[in-house]
Protein backbone atom coordinates (compact mmCIF):
# COMPACT_ATOMS: atom_id res chain seq x y z
CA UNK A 1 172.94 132.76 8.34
CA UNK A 2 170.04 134.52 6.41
CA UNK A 3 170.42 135.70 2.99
CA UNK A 4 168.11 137.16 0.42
CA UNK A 5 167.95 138.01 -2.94
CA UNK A 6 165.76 139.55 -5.88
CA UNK A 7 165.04 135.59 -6.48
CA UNK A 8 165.68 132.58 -4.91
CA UNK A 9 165.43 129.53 -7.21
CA UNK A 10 164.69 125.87 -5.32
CA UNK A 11 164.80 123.80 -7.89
CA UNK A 12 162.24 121.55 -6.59
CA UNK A 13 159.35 124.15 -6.06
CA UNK A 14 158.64 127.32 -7.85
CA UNK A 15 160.97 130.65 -8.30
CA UNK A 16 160.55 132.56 -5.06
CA UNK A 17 160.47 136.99 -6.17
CA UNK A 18 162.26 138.36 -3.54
CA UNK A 19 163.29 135.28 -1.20
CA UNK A 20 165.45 134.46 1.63
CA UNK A 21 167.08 131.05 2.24
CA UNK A 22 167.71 130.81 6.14
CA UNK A 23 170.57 128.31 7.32
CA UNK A 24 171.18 126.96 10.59
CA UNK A 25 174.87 125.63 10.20
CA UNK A 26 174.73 122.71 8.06
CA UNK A 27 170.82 122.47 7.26
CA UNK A 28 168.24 124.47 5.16
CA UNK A 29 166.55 125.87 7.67
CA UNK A 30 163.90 127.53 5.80
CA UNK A 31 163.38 129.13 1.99
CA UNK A 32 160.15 131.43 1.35
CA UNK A 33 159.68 135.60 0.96
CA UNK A 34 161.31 137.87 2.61
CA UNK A 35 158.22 139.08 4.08
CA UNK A 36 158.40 135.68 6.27
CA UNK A 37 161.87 135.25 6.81
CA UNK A 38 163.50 138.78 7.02
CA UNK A 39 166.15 140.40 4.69
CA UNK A 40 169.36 139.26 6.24
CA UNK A 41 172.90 139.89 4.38
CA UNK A 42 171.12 141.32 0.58
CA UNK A 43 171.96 140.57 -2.27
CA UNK A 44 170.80 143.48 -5.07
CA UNK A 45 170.45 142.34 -8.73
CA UNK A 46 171.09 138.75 -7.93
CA UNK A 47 169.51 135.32 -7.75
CA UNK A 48 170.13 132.55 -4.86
CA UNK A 49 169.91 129.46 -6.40
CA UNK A 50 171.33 125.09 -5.21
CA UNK A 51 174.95 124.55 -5.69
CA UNK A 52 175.96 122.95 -8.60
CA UNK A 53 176.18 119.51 -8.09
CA UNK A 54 179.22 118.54 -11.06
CA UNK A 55 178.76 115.29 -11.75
CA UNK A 56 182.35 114.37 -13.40
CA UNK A 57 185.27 116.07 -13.08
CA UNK A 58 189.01 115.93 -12.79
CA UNK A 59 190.31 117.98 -10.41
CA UNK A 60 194.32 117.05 -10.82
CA UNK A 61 193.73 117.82 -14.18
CA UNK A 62 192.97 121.61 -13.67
CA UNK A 63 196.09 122.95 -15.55
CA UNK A 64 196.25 120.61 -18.45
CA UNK A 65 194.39 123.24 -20.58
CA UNK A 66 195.44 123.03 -24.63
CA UNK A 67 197.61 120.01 -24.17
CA UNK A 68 196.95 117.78 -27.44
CA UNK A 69 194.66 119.97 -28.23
CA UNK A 70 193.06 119.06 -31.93
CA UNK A 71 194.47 115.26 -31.75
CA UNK A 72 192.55 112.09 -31.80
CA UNK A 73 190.72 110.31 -29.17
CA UNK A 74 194.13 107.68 -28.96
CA UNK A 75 196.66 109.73 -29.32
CA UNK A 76 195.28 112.75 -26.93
CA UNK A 77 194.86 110.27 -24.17
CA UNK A 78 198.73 109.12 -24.58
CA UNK A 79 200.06 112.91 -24.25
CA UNK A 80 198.03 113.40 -20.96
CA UNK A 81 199.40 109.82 -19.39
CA UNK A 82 203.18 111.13 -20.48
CA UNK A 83 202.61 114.44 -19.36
CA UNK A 84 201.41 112.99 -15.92
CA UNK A 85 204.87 111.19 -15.61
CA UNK A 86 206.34 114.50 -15.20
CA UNK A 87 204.98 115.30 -11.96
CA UNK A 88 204.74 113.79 -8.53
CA UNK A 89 202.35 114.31 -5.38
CA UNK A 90 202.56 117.45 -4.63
CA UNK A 91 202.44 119.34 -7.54
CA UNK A 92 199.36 117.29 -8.61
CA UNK A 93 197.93 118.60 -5.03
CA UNK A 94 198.53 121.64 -5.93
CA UNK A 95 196.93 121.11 -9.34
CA UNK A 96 193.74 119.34 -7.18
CA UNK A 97 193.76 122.87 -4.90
CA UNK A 98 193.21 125.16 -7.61
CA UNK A 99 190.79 122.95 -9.11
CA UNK A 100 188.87 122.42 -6.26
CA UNK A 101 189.09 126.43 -6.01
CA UNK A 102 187.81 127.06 -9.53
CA UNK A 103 184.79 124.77 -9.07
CA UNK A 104 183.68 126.87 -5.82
CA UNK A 105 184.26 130.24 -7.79
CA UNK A 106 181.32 128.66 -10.42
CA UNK A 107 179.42 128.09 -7.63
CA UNK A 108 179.95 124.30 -7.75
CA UNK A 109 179.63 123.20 -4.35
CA UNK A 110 179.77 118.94 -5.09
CA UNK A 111 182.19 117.20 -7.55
CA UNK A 112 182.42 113.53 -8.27
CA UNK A 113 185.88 113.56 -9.31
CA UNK A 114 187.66 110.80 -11.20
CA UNK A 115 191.09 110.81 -9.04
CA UNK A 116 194.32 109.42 -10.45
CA UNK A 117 196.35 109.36 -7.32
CA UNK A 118 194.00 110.89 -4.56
CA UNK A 119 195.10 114.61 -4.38
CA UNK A 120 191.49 115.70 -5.49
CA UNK A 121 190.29 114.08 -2.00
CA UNK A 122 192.64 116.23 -0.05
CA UNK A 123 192.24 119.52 -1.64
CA UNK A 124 188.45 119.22 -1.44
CA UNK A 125 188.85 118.41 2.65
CA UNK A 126 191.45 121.69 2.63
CA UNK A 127 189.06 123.95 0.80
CA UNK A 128 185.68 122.82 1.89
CA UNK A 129 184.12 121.47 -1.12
CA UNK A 130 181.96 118.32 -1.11
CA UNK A 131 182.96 115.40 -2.84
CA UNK A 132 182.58 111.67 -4.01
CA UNK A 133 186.28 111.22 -5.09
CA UNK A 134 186.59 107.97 -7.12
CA UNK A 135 190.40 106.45 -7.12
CA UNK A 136 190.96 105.36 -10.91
CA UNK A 137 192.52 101.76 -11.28
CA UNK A 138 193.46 100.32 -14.63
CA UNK A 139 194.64 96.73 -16.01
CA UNK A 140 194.07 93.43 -16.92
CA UNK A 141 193.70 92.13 -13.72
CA UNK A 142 192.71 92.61 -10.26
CA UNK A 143 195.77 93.08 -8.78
CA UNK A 144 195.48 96.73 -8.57
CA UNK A 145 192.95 96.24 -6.08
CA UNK A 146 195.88 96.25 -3.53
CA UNK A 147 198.89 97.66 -5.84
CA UNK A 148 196.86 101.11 -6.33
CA UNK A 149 193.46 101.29 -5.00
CA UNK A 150 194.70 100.28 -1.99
CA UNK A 151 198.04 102.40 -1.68
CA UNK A 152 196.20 105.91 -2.59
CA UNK A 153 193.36 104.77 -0.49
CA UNK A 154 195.65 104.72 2.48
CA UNK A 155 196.98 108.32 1.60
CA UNK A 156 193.67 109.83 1.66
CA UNK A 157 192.46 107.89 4.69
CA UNK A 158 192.90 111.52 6.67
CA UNK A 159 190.93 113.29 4.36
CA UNK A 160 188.06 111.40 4.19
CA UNK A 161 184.64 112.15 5.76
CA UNK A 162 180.79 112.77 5.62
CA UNK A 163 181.82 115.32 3.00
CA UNK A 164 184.09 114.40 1.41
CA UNK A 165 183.62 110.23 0.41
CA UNK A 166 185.03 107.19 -1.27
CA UNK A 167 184.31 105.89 -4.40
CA UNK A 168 186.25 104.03 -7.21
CA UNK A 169 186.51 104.30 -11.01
CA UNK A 170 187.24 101.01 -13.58
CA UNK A 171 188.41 103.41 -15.69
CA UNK A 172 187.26 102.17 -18.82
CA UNK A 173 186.08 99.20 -20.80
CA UNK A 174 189.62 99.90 -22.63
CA UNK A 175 191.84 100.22 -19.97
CA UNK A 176 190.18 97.64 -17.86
CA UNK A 177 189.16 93.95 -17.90
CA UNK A 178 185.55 92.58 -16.39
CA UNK A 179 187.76 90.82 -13.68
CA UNK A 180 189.12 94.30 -12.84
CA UNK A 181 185.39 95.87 -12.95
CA UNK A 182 183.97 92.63 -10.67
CA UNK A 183 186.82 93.58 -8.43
CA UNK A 184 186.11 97.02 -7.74
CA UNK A 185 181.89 96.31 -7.62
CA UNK A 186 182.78 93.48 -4.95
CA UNK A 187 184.16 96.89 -3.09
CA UNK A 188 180.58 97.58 -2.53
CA UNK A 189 181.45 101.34 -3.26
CA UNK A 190 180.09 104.33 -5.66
CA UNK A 191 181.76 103.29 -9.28
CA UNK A 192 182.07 105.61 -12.34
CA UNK A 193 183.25 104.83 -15.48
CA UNK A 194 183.76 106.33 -18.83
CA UNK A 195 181.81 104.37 -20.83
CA UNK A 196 180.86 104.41 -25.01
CA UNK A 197 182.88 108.00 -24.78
CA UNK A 198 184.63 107.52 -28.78
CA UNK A 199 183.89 105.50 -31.90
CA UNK A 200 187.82 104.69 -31.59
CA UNK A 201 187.00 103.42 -28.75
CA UNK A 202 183.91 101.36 -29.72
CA UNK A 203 186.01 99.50 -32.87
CA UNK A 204 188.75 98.40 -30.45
CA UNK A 205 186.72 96.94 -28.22
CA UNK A 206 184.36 95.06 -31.13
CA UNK A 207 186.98 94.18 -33.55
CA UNK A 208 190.46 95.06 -31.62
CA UNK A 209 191.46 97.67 -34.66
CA UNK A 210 190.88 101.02 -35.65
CA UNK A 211 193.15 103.88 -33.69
CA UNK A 212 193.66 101.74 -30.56
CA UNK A 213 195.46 98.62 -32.09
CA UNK A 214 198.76 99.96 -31.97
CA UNK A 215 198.14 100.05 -28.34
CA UNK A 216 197.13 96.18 -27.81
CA UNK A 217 200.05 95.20 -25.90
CA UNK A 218 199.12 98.20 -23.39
CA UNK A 219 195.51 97.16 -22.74
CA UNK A 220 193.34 94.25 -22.30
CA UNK A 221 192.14 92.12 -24.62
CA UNK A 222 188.91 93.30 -26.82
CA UNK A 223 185.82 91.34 -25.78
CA UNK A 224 183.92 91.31 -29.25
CA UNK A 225 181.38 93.61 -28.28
CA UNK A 226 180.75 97.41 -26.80
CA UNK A 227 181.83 98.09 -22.85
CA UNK A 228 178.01 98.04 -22.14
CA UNK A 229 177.11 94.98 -23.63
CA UNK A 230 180.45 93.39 -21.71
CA UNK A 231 179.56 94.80 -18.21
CA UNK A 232 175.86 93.75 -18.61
CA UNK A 233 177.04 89.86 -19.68
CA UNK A 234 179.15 89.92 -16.62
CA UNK A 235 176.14 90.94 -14.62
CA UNK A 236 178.30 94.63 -13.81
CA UNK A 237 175.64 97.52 -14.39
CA UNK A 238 174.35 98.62 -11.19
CA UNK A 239 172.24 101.60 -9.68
CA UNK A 240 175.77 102.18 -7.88
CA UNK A 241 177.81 102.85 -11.06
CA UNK A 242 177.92 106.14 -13.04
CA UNK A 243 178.66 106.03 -16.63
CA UNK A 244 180.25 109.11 -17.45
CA UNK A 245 179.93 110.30 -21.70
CA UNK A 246 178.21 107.74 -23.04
CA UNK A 247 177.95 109.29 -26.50
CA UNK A 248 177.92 106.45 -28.82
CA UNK A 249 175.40 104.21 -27.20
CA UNK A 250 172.38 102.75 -29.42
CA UNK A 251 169.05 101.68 -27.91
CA UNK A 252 169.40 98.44 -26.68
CA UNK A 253 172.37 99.86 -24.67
CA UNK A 254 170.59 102.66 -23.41
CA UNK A 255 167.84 99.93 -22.21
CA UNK A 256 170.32 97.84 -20.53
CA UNK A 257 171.41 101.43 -18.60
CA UNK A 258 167.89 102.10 -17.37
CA UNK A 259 167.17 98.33 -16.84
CA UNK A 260 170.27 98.05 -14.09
CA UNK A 261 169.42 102.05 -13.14
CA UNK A 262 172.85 102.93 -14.22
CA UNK A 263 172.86 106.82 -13.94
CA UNK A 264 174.68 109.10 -16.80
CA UNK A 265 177.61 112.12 -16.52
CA UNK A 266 176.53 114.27 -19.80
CA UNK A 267 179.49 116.10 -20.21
CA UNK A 268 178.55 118.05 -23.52
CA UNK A 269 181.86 120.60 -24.07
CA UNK A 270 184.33 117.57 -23.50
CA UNK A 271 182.58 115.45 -25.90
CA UNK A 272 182.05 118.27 -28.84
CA UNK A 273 185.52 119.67 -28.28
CA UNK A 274 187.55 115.91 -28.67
CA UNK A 275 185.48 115.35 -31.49
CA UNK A 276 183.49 112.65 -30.08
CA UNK A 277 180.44 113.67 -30.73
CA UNK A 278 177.15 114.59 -29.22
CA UNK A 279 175.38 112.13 -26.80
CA UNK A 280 171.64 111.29 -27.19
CA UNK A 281 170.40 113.26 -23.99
CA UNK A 282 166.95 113.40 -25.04
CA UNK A 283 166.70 109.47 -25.60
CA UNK A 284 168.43 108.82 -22.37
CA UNK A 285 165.99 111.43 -20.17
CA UNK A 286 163.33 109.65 -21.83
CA UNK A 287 164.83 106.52 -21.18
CA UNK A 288 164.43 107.30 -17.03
CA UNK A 289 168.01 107.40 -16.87
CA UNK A 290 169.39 109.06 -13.86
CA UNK A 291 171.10 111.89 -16.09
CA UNK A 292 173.50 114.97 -14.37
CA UNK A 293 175.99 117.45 -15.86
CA UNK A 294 179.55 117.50 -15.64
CA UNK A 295 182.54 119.31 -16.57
CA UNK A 296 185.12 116.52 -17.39
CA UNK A 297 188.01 118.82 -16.72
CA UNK A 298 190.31 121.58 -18.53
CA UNK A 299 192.41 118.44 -20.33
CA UNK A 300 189.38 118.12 -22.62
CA UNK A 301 187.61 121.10 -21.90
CA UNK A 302 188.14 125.09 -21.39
CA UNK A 303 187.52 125.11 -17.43
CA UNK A 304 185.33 123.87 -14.82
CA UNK A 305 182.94 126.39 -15.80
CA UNK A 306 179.51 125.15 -14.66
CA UNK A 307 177.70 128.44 -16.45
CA UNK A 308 179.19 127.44 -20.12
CA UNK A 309 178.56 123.63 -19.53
CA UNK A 310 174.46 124.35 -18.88
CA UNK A 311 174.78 126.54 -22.32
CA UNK A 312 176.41 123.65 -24.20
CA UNK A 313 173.96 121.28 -22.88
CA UNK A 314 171.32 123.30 -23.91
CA UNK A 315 172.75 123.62 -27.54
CA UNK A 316 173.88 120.19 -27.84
CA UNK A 317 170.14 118.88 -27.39
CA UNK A 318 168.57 121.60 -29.36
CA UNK A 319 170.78 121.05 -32.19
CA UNK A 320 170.67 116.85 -31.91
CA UNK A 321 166.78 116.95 -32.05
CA UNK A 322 166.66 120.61 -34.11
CA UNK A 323 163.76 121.45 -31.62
CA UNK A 324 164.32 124.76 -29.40
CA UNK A 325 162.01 122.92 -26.81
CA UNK A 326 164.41 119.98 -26.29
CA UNK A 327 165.96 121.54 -23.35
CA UNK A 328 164.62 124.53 -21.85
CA UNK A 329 166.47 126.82 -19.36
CA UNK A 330 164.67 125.73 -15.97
CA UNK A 331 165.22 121.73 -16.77
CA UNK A 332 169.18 122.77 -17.68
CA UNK A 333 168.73 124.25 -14.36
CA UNK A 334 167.44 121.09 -12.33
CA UNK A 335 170.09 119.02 -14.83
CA UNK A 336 173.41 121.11 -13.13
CA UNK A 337 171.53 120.31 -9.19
CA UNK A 338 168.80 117.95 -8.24
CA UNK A 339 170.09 116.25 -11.87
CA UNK A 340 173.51 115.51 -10.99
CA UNK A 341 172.49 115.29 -7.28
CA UNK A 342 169.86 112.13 -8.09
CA UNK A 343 173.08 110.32 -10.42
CA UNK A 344 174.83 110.39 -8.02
CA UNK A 345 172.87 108.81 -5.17
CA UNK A 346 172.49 112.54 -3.00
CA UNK A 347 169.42 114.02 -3.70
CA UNK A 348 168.06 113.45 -0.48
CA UNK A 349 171.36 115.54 0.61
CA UNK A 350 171.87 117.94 -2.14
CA UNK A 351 170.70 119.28 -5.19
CA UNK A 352 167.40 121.87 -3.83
CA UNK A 353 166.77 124.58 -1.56
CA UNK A 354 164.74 122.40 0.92
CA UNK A 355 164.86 122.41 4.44
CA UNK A 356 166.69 119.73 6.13
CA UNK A 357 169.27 119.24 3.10
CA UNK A 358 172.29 120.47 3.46
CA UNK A 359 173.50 124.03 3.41
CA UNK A 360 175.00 124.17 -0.02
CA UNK A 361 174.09 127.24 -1.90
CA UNK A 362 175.26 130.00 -4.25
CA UNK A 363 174.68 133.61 -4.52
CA UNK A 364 174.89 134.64 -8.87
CA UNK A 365 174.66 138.12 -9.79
CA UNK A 366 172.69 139.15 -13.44
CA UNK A 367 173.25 143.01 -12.53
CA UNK A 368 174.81 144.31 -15.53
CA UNK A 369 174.25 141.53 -17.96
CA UNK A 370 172.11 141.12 -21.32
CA UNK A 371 168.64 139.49 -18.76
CA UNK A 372 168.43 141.90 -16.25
CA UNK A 373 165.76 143.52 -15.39
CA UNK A 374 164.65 140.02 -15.05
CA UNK A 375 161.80 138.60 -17.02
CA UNK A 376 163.11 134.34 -16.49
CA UNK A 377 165.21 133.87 -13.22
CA UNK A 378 166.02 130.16 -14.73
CA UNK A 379 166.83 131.48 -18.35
CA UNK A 380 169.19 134.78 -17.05
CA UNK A 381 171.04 131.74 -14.49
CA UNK A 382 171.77 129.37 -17.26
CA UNK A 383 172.86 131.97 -20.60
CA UNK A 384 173.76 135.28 -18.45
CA UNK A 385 175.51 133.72 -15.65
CA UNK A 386 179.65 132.56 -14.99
CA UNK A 387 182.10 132.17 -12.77
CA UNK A 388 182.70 135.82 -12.56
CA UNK A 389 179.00 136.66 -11.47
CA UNK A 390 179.31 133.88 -8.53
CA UNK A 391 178.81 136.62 -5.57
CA UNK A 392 179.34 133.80 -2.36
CA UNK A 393 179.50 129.96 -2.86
CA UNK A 394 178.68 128.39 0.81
CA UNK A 395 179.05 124.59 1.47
CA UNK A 396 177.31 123.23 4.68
CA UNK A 397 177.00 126.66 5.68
CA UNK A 398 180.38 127.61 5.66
CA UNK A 399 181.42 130.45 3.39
CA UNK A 400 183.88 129.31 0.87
CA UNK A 401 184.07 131.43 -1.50
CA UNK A 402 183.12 135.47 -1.79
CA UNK A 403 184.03 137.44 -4.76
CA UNK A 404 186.62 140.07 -3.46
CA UNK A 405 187.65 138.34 -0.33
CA UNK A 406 188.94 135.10 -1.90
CA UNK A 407 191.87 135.58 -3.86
CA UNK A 408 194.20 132.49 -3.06
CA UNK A 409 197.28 133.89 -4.69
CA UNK A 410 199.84 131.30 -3.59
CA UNK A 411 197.35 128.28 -4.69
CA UNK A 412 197.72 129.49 -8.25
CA UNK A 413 201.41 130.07 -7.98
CA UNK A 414 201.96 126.96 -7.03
CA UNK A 415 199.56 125.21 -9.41
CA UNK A 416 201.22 127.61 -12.03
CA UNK A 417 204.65 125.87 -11.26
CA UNK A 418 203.17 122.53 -11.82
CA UNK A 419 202.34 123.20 -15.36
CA UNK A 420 205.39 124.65 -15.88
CA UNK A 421 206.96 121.15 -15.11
CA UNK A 422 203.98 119.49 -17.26
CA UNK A 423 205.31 121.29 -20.40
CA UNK A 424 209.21 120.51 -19.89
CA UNK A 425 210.92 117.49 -21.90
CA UNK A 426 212.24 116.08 -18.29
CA UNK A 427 210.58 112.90 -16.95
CA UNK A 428 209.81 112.09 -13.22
CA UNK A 429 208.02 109.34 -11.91
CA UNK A 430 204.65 109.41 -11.09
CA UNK A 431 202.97 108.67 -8.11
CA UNK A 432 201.68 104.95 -8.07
């Protein structure tokens, strides 16, 4: 496969006027002018730049969009676990399908997606999108090891590959205890958490009050201190754990991060739109934390839409430090790829336009749009571009998406259905 463009943006090297990227089947196998590589399929008005690399996400929860929308932290967090109960397997695969689907159309080509029951593991295998799917466990103690990791685990078994891999998420300092977390690092696996995400949940944990004590029966014990603090006295930061939000985190806790290399999921829109607030980016960055982007998921946030996540980053920093040089365009850029790729252990796989990575790629057209003619590739990417400009999304050189030739009509139908169920009074059980 050869393709070409007007630009071709590596990340890792300078913009490339009128490039080519040239694949051979799952590998880069070269990126320069066309004048070296040859033309290839074109692509007029348009810019070829690394997959998005999404570096949280919830892909069961694509069509939970609005629900609780406007409530706090708690009490949002209890309408999505009762509105889960609703639902069994395969409606939340078919929720995990058109997620999956979405996140190609933004030309998101890796998730690491936070997985409730699994399903996110086999609609990435189905559709061809490359993932680190982390199985959530929750509780007091360790037992889930067996009673849930273990049971979903063994569903996905079929599903999993050199694309799409294992991981597992402690969900929180909240809904988990530091025997659960020493359990699930002893799995010697990927780990992400959601970590200092709420000030509701930073009183709980210190004091045991605030929005959360109502709940104390429900969750484990408060340790007297902040989830970092706890998982660094327990010895339970690692360079193998991804702390997803981490909004309300001072700077001795961002110094135990960066002492254990504990890489960050900024996830800007979720955190501005449940009120949480917005995370210190700049101080972490400066920090040497291993910081990506991510999309948390339509529950907390309008869509998986990779385009308006860069934008929010980009205003969340520049507002935070009230400096229009606190995030430019071309470092958004890197933040969405080689970013994300680097948190989450792949940047030797993903992340650039570098021969020998992997073939993951996608094809944006600015024709049309408010920066084109083009004056900054980088800067008409990250404020002109979205999901409906993605022209071809290919993951280890397979074409997964195309605009016009990939409808998937019944996915949505049946994804439609599920929601249907998630907003009826009825109660099913759900999947353990």
């Amino acid at each position: 496969m050869l393709l070409s463009a007007d630009w071709v943006l590596p990340v890792d090297g300078p913009p490339i006027r009128n490039g080519a990227v040239a694949l051979d089947d799952a590998r880069i196998a070269a990126v320069g002018p066309v004048d070296d590589l040859g033309e290839g399929e074109r692509f007029e008005g348009a810019v070829i730049i690394p997959g998005f690399v999404n570096a949280h996400s919830h892909l069961e929860y694509a069509v939970y969009a609005g629900f609780g929308d406007g409530l706090p932290f708690g009490p949002w967090i209890l309408d999505h676990t009762e509105r889960k109960r609703r639902i069994g397997w395969d409606e939340m695969l078919a929720i995990a399908r058109l997620g999956a689907a979405q996140c190609l159309r933004s030309g998101i080509t890796t998730v690491a997606d936070a997985s409730f029951c699994g399903a996110s593991a086999r609609a990435c295998a189905d559709l061809g999108l490359r993932a680190l799917v982390y199985l959530e466990v929750f509780g007091r103690g360790t037992e889930q090891i067996v009673d849930r990791f273990g049971i979903n685990r063994a569903r996905i078994e079929n599903a999993l590959s050199e694309r799409v891999r294992l991981g597992i998420s402690p969900h929180a300092p909240y809904t988990c205890s530091p025997e659960l977390y020493a359990a699930c690092a002893a799995l010697d696996l990927p780990i992400a958490t959601h970590l200092a995400e709420s000030e509701a949940e930073q009183e709980w944990l210190r004091s045991g009050t605030g929005a959360w004590e109502h709940l104390a029966e429900l969750l484990p014990p408060p340790t007297g201190q902040t989830g970092i603090r706890t998982l660094a006295a327990h010895a339970l930061l690692s360079a193998a754990m991804v702390a997803v939000h981490c909004v309300k985190v001072d700077a001795e806790e961002i110094a135990l991060l960066a002492k254990h290399d504990v890489a960050v999921a900024h996830c800007p829109r979720s955190n501005a739109l449940l009120g949480c607030g917005v995370a210190p980016f700049t101080d972490l960055r400066r920090a040497g934390l291993r910081v990506g982007l991510g999309t948390d998921s339509p529950a907390s946030t309008p869509s998986f839409d990779m385009f308006d996540e860069l934008r929010a980053a980009v205003m969340a920093a520049r507002a935070r430090e009230e400096r229009s040089d606190a995030l430019s365009a071309t470092e958004a850029l890197e933040l969405a790829t080689l970013g994300s790729a680097a948190a989450l252990g792949l940047r030797g796989e993903v992340g650039s336009l570098t021969p020998g990575k992997r073939s993951d790629l996608a094809v944006v057209s600015l024709d049309g749009s408010p920066y084109f003619p083009w004056e900054d590739p980088a800067a008409a990417v990250v404020f002109g571009g979205s999901p409906e400009r993605v022209l071809l999304t290919v993951v280890d050189g397979h074409e997964c998406y195309r605009k016009g030739g990939t409808e998937w009509h019944e996915l949505t139908a049946a994804a439609s259905s599920a929601r249907r169920q998630l907003l009826q009074t009825a109660a099913t059980k759900v999947p353990t």
